[in-house]
Protein backbone atom coordinates (compact mmCIF):
# COMPACT_ATOMS: atom_id res chain seq x y z
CA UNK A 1 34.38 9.53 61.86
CA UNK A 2 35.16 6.80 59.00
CA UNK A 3 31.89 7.49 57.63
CA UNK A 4 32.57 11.26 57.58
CA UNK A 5 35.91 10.36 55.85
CA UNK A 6 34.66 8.26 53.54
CA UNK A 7 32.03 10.98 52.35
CA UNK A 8 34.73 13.77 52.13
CA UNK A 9 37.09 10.80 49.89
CA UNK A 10 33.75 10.21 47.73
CA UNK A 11 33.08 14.16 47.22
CA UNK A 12 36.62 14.51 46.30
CA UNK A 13 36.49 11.93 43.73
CA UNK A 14 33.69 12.61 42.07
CA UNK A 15 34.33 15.99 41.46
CA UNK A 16 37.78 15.99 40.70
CA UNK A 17 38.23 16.66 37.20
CA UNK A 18 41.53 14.35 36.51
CA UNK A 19 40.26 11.48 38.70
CA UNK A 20 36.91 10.10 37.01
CA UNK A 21 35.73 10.96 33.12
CA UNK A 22 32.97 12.98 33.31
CA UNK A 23 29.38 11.10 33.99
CA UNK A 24 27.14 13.37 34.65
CA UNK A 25 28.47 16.33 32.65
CA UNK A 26 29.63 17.12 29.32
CA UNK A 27 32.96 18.54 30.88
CA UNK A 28 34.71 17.38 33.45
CA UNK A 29 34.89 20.61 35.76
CA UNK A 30 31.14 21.08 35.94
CA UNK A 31 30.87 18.47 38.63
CA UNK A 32 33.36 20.70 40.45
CA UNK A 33 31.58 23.55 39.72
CA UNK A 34 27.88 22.94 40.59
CA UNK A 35 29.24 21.08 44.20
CA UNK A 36 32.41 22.22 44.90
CA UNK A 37 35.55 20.33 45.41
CA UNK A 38 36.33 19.72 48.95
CA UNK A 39 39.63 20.91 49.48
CA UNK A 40 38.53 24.47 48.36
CA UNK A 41 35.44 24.32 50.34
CA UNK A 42 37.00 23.46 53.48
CA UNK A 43 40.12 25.93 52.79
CA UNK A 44 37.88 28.92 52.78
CA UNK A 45 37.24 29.57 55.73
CA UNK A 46 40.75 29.37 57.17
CA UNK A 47 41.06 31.95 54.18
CA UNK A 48 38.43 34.34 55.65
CA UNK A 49 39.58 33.88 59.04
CA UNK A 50 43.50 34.87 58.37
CA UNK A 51 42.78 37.72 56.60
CA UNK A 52 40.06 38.64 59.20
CA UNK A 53 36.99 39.58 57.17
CA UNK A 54 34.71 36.93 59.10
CA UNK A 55 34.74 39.63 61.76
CA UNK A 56 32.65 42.23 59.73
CA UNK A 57 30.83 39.52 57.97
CA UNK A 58 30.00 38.16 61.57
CA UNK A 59 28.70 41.82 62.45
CA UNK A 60 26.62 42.29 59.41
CA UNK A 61 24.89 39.01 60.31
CA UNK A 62 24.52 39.53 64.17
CA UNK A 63 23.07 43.22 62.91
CA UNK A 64 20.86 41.65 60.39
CA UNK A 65 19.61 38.99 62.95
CA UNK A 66 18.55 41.55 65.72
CA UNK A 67 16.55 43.70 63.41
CA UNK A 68 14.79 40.46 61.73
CA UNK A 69 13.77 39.48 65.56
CA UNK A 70 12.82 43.10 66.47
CA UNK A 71 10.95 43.99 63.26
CA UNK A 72 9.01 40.14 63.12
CA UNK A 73 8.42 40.26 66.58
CA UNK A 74 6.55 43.96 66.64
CA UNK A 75 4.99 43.05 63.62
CA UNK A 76 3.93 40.10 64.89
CA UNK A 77 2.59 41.77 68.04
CA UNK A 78 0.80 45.00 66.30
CA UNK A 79 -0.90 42.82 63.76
CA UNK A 80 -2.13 40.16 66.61
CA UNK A 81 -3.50 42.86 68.63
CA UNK A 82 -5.19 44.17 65.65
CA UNK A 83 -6.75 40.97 64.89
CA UNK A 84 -7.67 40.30 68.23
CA UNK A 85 -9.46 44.18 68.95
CA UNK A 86 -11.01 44.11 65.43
CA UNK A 87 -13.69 41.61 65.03
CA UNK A 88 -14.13 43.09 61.43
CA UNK A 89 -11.01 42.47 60.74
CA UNK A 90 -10.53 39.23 62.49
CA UNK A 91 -13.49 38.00 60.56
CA UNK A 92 -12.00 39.32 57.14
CA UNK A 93 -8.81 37.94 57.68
CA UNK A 94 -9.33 34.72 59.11
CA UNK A 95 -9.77 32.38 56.33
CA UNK A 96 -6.76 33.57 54.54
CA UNK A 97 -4.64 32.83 57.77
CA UNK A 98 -6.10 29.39 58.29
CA UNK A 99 -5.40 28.81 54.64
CA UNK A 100 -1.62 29.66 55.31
CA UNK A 101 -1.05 27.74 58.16
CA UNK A 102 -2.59 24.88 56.07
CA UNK A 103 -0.22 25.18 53.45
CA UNK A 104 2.99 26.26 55.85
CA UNK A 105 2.45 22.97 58.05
């Protein structure tokens, strides 16, 4: 917990426009603005949350979630089966997915 504390005290500072001159910036909000200063950050949500907006913004994201699942995982299963029945296909397509999973992992 001191650590944690010690990082929020650190973030504050440095980005605090009236604490330190400016060292990385030419003015002295851009720190604040490129990182945020930690008071605002942390008061936002109890912002969102007593005017109750995180409740449609928490449906949006549970709707967007499902259909991401649904849609990758039909996808997934149409163009596997395809791959699999096809040995044309398979045989087209098979360097180009090794080559992916090279570069993904």
């Amino acid at each position: 917990m001191l650590v944690l504390a010690l990082l929020v005290v650190l973030w504050h500072v440095l980005t605090s426009p009236t604490l330190l001159p400016p060292i990385y910036f030419a003015e002295a909000n851009q720190a604040a603005f490129f990182f945020g200063e930690p008071i605002q950050v942390f008061a936002s949500p109890v912002a969102v949350v007593r005017v109750g907006e995180i409740y449609e913004h928490r449906g949006v994201t549970l709707v967007e979630t499902l259909l991401a699942f649904f849609i990758g995982t039909v996808s997934g299963v149409a163009i596997g089966l395809w791959l699999a029945l096809s040995p044309t296909a398979s045989a087209i397509f098979d360097p180009y997915i090794k080559a992916i999973n090279a570069m993904h992992a």
